[in-house]
PDB file of N, CA and C in Angstrom:
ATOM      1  N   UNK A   1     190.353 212.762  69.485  1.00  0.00           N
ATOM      2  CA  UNK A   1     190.625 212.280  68.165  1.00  0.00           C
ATOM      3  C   UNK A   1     192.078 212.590  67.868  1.00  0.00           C
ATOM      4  N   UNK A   2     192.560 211.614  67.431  1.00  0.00           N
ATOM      5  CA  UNK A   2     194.164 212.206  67.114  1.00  0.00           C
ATOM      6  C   UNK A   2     193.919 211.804  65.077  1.00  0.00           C
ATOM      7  N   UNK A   3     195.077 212.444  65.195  1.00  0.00           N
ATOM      8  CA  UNK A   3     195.563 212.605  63.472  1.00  0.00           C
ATOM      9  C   UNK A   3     196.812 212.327  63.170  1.00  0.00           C
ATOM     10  N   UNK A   4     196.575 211.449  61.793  1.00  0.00           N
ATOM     11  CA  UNK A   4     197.891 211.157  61.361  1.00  0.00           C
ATOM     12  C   UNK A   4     198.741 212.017  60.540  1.00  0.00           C
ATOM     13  N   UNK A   5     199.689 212.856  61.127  1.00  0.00           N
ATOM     14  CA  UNK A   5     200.371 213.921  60.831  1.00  0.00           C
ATOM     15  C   UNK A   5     201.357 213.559  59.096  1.00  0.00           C
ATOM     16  N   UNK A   6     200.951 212.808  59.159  1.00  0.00           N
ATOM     17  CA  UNK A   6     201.803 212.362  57.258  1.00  0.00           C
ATOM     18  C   UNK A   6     200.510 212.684  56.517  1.00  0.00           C
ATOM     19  N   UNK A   7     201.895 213.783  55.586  1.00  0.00           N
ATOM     20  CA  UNK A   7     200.219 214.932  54.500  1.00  0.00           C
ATOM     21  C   UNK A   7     200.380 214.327  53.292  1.00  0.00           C
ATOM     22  N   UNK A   8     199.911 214.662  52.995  1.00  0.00           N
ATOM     23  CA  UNK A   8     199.874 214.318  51.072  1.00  0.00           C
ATOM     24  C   UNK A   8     199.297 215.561  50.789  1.00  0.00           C
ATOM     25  N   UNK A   9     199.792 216.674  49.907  1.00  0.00           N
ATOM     26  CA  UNK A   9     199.383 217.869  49.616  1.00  0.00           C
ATOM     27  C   UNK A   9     198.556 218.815  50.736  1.00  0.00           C
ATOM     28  N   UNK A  10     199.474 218.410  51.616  1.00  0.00           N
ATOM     29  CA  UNK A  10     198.518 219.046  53.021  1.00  0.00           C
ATOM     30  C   UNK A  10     197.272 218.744  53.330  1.00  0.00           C
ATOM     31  N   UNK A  11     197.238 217.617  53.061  1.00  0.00           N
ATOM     32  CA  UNK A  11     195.859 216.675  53.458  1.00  0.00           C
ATOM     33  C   UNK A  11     196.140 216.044  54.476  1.00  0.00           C
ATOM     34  N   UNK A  12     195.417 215.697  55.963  1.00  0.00           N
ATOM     35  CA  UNK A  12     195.848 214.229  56.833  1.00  0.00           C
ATOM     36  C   UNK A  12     195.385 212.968  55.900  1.00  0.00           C
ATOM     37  N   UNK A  13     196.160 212.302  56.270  1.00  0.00           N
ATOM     38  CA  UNK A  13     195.872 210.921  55.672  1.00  0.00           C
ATOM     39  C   UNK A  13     194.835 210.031  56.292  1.00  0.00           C
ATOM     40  N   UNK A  14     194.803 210.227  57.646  1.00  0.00           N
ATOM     41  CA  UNK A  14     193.869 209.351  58.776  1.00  0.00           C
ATOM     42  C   UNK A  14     193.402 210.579  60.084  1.00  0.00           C
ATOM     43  N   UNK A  15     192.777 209.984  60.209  1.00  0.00           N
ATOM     44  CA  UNK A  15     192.049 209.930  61.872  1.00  0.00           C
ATOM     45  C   UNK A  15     191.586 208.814  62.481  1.00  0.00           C
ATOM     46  N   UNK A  16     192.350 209.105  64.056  1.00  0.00           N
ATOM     47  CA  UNK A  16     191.327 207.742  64.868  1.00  0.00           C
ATOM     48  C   UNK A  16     190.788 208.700  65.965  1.00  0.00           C
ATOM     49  N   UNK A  17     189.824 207.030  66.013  1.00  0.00           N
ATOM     50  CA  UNK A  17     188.752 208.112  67.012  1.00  0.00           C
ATOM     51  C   UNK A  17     188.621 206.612  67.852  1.00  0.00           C
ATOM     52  N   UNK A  18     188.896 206.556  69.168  1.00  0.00           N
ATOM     53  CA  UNK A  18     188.437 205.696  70.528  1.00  0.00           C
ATOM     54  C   UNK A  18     187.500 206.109  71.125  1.00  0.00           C
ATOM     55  N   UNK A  19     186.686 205.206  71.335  1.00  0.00           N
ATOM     56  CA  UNK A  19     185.246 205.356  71.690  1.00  0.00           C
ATOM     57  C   UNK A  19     185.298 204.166  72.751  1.00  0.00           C
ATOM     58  N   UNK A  20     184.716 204.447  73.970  1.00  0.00           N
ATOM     59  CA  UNK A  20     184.535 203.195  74.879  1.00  0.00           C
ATOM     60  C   UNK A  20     183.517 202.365  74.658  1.00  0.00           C
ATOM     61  N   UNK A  21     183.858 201.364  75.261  1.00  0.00           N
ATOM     62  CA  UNK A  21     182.602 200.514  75.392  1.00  0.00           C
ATOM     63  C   UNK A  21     181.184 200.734  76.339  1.00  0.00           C
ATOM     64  N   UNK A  22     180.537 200.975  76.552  1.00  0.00           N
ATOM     65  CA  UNK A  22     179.599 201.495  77.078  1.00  0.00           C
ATOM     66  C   UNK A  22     178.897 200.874  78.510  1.00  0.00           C
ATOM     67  N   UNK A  23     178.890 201.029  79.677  1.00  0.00           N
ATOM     68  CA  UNK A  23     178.392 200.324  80.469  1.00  0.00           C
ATOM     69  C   UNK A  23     176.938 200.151  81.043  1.00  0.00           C
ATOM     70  N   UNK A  24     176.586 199.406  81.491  1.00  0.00           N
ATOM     71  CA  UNK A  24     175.296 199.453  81.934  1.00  0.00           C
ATOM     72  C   UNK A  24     174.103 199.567  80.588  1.00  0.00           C
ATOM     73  N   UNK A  25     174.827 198.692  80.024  1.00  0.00           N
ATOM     74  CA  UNK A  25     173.671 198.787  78.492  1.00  0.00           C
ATOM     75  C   UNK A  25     173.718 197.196  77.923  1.00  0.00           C
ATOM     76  N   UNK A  26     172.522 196.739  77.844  1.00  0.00           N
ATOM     77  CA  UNK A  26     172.710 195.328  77.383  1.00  0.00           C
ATOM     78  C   UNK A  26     172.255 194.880  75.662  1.00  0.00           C
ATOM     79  N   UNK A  27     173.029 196.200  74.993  1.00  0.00           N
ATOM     80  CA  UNK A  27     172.489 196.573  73.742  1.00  0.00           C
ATOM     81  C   UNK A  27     172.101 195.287  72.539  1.00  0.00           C
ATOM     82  N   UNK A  28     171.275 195.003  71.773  1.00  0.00           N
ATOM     83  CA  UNK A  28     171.269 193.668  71.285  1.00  0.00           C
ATOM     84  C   UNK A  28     171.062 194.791  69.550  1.00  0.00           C
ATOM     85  N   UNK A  29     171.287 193.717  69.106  1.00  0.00           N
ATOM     86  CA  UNK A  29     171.728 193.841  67.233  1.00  0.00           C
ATOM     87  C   UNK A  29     170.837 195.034  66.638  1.00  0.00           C
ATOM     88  N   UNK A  30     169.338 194.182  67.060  1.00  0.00           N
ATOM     89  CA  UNK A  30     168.331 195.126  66.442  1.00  0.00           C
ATOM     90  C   UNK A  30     167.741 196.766  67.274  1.00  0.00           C
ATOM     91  N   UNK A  31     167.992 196.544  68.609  1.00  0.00           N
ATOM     92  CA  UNK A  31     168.476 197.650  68.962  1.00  0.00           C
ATOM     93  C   UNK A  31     169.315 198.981  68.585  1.00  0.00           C
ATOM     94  N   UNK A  32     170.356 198.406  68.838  1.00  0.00           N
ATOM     95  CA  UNK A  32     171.355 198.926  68.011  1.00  0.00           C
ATOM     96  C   UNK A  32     171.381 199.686  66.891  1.00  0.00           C
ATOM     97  N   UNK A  33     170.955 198.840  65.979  1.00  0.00           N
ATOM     98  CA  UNK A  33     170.858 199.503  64.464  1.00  0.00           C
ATOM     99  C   UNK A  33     169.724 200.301  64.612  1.00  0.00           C
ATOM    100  N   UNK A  34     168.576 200.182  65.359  1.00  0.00           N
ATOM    101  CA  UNK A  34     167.440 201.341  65.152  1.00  0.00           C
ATOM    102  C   UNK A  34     167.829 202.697  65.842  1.00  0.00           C
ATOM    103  N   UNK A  35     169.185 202.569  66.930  1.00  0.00           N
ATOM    104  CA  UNK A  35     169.624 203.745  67.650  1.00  0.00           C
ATOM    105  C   UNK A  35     170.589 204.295  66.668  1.00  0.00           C
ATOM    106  N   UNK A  36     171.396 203.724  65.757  1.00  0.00           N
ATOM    107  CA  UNK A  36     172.074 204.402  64.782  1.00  0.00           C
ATOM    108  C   UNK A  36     171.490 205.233  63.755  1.00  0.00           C
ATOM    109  N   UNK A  37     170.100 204.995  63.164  1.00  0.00           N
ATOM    110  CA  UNK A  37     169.270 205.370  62.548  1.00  0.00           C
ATOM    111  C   UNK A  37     168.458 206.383  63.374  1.00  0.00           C
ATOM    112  N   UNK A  38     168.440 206.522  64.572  1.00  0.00           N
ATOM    113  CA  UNK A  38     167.706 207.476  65.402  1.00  0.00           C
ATOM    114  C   UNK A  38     168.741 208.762  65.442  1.00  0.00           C
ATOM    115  N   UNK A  39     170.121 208.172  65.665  1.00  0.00           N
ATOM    116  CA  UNK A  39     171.163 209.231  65.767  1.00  0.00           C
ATOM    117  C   UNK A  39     171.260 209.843  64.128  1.00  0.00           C
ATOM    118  N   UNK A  40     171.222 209.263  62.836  1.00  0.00           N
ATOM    119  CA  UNK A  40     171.638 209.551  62.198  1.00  0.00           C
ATOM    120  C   UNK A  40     170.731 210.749  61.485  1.00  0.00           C
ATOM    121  N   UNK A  41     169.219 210.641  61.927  1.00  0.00           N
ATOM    122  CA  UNK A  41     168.327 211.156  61.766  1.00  0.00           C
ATOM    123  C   UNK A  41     168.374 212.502  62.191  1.00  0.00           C
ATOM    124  N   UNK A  42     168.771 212.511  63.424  1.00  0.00           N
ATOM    125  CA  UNK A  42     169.099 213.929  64.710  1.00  0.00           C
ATOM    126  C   UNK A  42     170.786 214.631  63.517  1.00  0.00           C
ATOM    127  N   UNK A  43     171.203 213.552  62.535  1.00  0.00           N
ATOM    128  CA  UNK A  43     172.800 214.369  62.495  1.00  0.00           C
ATOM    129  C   UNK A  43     171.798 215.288  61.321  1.00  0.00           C
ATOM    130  N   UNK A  44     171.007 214.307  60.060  1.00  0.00           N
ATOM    131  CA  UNK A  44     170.452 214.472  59.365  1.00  0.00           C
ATOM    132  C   UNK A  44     169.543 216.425  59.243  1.00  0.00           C
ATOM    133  N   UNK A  45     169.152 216.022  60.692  1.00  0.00           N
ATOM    134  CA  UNK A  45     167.875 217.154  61.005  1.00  0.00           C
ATOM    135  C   UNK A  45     168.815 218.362  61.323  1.00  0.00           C
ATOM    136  N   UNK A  46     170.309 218.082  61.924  1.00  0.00           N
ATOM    137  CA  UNK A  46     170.782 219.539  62.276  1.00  0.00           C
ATOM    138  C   UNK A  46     171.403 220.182  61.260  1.00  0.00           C
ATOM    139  N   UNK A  47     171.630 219.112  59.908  1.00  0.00           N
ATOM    140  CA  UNK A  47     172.462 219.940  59.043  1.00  0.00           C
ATOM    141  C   UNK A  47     171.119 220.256  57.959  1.00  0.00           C
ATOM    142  N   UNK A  48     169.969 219.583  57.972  1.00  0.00           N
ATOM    143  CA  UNK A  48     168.857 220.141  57.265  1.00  0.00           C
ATOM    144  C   UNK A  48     168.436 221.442  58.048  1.00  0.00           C
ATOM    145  N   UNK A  49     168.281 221.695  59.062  1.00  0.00           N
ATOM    146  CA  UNK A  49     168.025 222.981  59.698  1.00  0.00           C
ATOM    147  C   UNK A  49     169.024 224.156  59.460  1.00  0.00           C
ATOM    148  N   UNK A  50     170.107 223.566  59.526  1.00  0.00           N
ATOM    149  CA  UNK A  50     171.000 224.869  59.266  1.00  0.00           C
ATOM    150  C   UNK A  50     170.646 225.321  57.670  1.00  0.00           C
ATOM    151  N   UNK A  51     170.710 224.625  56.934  1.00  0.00           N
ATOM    152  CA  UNK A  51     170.614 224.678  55.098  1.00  0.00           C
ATOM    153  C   UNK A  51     169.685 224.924  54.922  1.00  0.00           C
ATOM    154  N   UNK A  52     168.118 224.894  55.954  1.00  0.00           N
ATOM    155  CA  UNK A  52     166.968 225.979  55.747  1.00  0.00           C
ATOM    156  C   UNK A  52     166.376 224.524  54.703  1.00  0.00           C
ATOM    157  N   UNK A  53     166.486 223.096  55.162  1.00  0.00           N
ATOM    158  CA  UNK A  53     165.621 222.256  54.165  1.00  0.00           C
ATOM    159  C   UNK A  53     164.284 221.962  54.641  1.00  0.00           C
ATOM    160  N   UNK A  54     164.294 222.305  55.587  1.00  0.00           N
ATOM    161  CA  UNK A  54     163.152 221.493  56.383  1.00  0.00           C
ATOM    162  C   UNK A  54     162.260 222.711  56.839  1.00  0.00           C
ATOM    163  N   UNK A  55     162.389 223.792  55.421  1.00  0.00           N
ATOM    164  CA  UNK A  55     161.040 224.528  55.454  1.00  0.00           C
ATOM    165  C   UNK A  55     161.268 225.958  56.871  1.00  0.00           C
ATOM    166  N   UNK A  56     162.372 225.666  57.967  1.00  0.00           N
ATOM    167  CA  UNK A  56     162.333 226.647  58.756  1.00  0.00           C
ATOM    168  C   UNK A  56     163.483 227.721  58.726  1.00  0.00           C
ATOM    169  N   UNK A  57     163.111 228.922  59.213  1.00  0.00           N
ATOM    170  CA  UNK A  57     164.272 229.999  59.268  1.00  0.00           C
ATOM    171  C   UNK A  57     165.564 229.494  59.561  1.00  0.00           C
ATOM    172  N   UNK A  58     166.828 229.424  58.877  1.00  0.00           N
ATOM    173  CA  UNK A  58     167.879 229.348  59.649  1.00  0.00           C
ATOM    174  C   UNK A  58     168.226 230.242  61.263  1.00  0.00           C
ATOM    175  N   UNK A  59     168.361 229.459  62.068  1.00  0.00           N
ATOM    176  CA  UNK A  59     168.790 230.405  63.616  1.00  0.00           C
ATOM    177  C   UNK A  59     169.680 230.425  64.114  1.00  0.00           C
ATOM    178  N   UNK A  60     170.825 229.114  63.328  1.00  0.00           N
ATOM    179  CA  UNK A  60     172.119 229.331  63.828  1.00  0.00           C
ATOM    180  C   UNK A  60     173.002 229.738  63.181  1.00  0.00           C
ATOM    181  N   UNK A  61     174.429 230.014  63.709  1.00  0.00           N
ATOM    182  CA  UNK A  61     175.312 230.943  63.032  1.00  0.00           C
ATOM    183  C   UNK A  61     175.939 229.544  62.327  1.00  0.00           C
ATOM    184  N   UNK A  62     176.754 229.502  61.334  1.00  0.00           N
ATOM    185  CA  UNK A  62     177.464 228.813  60.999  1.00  0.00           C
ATOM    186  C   UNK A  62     178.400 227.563  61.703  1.00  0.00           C
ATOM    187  N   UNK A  63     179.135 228.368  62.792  1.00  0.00           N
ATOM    188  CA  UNK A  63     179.759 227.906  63.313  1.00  0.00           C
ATOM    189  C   UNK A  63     179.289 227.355  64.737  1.00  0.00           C
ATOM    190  N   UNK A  64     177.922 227.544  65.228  1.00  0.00           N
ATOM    191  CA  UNK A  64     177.383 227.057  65.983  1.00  0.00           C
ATOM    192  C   UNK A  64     176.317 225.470  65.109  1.00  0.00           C
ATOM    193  N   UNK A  65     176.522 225.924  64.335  1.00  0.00           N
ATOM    194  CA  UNK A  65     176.083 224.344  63.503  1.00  0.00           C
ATOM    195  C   UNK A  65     176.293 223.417  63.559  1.00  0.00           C
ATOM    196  N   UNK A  66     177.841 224.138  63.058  1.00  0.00           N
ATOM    197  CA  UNK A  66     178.657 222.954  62.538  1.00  0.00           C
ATOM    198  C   UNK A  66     179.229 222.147  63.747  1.00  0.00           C
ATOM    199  N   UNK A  67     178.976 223.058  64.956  1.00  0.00           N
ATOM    200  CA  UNK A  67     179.172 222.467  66.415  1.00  0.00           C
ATOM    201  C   UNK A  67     178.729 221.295  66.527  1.00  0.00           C
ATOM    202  N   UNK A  68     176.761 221.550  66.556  1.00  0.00           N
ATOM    203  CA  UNK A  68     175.844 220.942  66.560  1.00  0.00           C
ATOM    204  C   UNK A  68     175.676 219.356  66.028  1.00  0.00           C
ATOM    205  N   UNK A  69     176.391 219.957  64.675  1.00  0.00           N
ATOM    206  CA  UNK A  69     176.822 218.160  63.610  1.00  0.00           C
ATOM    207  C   UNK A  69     177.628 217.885  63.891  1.00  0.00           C
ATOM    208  N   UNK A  70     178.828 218.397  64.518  1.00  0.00           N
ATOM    209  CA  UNK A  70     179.539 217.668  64.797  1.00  0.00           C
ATOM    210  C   UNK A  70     179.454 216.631  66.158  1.00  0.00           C
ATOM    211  N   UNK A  71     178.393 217.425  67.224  1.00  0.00           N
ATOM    212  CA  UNK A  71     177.994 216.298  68.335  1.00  0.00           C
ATOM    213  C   UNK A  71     177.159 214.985  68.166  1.00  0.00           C
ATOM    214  N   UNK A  72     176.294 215.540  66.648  1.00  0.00           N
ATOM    215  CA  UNK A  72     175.265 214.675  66.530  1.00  0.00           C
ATOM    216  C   UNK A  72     175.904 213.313  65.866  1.00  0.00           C
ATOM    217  N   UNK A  73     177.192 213.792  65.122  1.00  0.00           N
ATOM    218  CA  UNK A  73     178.274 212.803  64.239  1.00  0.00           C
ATOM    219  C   UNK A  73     178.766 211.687  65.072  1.00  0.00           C
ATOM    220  N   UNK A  74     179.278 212.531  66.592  1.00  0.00           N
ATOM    221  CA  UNK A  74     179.744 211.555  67.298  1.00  0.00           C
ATOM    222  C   UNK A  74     179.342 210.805  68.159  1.00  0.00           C
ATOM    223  N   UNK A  75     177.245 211.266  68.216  1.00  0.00           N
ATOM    224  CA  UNK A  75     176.679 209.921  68.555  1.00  0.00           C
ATOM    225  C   UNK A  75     176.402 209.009  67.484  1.00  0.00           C
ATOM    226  N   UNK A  76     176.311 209.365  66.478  1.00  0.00           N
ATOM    227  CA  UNK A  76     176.171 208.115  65.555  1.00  0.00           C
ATOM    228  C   UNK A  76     177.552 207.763  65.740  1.00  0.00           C
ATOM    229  N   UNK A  77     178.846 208.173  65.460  1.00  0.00           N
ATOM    230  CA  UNK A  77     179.808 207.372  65.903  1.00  0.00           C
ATOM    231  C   UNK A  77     179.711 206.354  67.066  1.00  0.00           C
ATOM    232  N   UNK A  78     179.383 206.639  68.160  1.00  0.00           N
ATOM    233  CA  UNK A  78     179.663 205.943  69.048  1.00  0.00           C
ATOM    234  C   UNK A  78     178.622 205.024  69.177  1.00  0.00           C
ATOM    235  N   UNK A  79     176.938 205.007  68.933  1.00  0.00           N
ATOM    236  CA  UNK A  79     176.474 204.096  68.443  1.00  0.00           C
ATOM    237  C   UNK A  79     176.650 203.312  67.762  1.00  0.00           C
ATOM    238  N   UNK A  80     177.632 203.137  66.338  1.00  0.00           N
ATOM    239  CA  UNK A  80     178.143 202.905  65.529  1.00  0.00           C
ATOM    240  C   UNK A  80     179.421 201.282  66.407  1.00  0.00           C
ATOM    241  N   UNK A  81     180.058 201.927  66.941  1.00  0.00           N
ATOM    242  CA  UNK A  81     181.338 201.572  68.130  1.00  0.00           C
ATOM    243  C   UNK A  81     180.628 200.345  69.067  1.00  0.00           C
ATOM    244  N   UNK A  82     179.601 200.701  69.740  1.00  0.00           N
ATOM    245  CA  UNK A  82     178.610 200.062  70.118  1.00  0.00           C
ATOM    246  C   UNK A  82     177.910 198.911  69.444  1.00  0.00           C
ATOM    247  N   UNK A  83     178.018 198.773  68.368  1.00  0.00           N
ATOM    248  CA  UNK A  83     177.424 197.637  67.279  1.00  0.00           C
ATOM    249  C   UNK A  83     178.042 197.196  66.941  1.00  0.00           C
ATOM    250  N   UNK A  84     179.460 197.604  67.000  1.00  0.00           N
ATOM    251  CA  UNK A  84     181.181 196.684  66.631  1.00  0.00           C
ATOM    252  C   UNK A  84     180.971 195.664  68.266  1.00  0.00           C
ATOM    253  N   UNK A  85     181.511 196.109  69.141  1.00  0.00           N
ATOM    254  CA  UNK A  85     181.430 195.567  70.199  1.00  0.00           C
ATOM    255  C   UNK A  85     179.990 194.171  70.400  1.00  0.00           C
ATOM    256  N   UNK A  86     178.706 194.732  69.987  1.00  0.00           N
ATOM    257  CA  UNK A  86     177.632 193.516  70.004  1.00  0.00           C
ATOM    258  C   UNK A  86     178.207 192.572  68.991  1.00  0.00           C
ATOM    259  N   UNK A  87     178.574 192.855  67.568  1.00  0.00           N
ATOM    260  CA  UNK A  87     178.694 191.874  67.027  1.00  0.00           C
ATOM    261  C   UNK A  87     180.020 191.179  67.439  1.00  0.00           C
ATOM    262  N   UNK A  88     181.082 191.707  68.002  1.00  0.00           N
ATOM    263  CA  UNK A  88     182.203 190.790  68.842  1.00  0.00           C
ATOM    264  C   UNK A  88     181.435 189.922  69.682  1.00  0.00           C
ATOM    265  N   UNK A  89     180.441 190.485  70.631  1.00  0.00           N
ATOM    266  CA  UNK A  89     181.103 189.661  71.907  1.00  0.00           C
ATOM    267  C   UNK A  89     179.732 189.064  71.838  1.00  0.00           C
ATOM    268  N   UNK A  90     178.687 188.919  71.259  1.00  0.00           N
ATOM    269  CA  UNK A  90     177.281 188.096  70.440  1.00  0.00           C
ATOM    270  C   UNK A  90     177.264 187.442  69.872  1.00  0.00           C
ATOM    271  N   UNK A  91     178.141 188.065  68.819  1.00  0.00           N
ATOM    272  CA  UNK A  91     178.183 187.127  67.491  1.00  0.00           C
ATOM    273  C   UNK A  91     179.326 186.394  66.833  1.00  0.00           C
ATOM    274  N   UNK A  92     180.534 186.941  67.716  1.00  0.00           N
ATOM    275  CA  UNK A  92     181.795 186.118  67.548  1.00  0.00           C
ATOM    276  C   UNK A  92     182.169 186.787  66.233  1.00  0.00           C
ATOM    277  N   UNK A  93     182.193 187.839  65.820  1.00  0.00           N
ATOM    278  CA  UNK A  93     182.617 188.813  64.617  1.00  0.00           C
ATOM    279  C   UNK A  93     184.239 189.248  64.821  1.00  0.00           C
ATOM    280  N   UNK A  94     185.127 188.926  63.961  1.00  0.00           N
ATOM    281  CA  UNK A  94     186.437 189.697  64.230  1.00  0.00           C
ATOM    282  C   UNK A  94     186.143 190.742  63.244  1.00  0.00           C
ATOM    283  N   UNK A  95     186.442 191.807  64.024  1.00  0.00           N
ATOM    284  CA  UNK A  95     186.531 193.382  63.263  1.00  0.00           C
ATOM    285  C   UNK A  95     187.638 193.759  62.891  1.00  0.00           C
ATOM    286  N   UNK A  96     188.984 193.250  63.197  1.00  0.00           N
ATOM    287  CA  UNK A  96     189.782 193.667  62.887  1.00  0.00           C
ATOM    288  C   UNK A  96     190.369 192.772  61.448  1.00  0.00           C
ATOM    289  N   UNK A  97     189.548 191.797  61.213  1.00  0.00           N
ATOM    290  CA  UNK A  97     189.126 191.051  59.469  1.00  0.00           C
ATOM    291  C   UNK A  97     188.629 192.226  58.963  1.00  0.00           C
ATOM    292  N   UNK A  98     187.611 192.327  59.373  1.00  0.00           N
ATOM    293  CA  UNK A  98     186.539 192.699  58.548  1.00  0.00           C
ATOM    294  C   UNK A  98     187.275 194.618  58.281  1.00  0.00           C
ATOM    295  N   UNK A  99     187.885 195.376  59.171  1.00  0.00           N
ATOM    296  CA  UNK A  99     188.389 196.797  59.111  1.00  0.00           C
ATOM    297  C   UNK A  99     189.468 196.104  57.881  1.00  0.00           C
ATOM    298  N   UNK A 100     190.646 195.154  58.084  1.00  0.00           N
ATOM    299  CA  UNK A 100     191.523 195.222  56.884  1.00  0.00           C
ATOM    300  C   UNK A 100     190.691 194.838  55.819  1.00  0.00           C
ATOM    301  N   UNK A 101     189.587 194.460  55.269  1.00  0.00           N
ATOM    302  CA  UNK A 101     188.680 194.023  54.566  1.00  0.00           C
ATOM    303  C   UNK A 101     188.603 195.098  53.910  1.00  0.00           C
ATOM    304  N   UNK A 102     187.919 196.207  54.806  1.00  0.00           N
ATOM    305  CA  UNK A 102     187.835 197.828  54.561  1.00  0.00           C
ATOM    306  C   UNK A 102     188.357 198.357  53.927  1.00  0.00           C
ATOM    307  N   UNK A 103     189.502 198.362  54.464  1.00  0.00           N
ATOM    308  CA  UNK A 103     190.706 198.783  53.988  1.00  0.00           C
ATOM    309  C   UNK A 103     191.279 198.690  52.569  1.00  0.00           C
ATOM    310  N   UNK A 104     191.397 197.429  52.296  1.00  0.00           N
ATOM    311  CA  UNK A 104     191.739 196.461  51.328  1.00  0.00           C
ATOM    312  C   UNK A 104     190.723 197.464  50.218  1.00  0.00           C
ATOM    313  N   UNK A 105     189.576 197.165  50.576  1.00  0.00           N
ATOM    314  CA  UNK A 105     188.684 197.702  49.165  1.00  0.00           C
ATOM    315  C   UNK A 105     188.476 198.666  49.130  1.00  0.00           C
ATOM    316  N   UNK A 106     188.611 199.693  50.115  1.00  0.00           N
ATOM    317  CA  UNK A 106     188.619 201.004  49.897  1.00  0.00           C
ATOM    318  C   UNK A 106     190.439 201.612  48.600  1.00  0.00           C
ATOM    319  N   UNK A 107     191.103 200.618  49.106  1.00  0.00           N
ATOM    320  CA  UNK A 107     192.209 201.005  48.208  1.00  0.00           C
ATOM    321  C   UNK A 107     191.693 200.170  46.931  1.00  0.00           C
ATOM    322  N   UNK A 108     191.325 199.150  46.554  1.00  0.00           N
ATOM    323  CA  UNK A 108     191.190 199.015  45.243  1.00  0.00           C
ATOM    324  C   UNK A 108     190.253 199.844  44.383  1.00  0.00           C
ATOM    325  N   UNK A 109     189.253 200.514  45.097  1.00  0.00           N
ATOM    326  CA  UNK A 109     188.788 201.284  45.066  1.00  0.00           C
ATOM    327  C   UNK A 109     189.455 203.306  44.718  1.00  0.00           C
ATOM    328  N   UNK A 110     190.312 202.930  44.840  1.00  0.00           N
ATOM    329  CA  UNK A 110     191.496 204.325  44.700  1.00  0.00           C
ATOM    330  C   UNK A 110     190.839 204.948  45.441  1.00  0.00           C
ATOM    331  N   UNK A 111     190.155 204.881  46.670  1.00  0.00           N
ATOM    332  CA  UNK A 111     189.937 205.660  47.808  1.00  0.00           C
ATOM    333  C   UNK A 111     190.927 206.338  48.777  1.00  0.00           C
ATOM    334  N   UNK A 112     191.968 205.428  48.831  1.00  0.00           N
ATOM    335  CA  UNK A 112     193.672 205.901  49.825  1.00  0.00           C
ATOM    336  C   UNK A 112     194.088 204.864  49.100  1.00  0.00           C
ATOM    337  N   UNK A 113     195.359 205.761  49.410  1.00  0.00           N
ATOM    338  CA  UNK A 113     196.593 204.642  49.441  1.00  0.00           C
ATOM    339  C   UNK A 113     197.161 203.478  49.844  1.00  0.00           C
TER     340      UNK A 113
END
């Protein structure tokens, strides 16, 4: 992951994150979206376990948690990456519309700059 080193009150402004395309997978739409929801579930369950929601003893340390979510983050990321790519090369989707799209309304939105 790299970072965009321009702060605003010692904030980063961005992160990117490259994720490959995946081989040997002939992933289709509805696929897809039920594996993002499978991952998001697993990110769901490790930060409910640590926070003691789901009824059981906490067992990890803090910082072994936050490990934990953070691996589970970057399979929903990359599942995520994976469903950009089906809808390109399936569905004839330009993402790089649809990201300045993002973009666009996340700033009218006073989300960034």
């Amino acid at each position: 992951m790299t970072s965009d080193h321009r702060c605003s009150e010692g904030l980063l402004t961005s992160k990117t994150v490259t994720l490959p395309r995946l081989n040997r997978l002939s992933p289709s739409l509805e696929g897809t979206a039920l594996k993002i929801m499978e991952e998001s579930g697993e990110l769901a369950q490790a930060i409910g376990k640590f926070r003691g929601l789901s009824g059981e003893q906490q067992r990890l340390e803090e910082e072994e948690a936050m490990q934990l979510v953070a691996r589970e983050l970057v399979d929903v990321a990359q599942t995520a990456v994976t469903m950009m790519f089906v809808l390109e090369e399936q569905h004839g989707i330009d993402l790089d519309v649809i990201l300045k799209e993002h973009i666009e309304k996340l700033r009218q939105k006073g989300y960034c700059d």
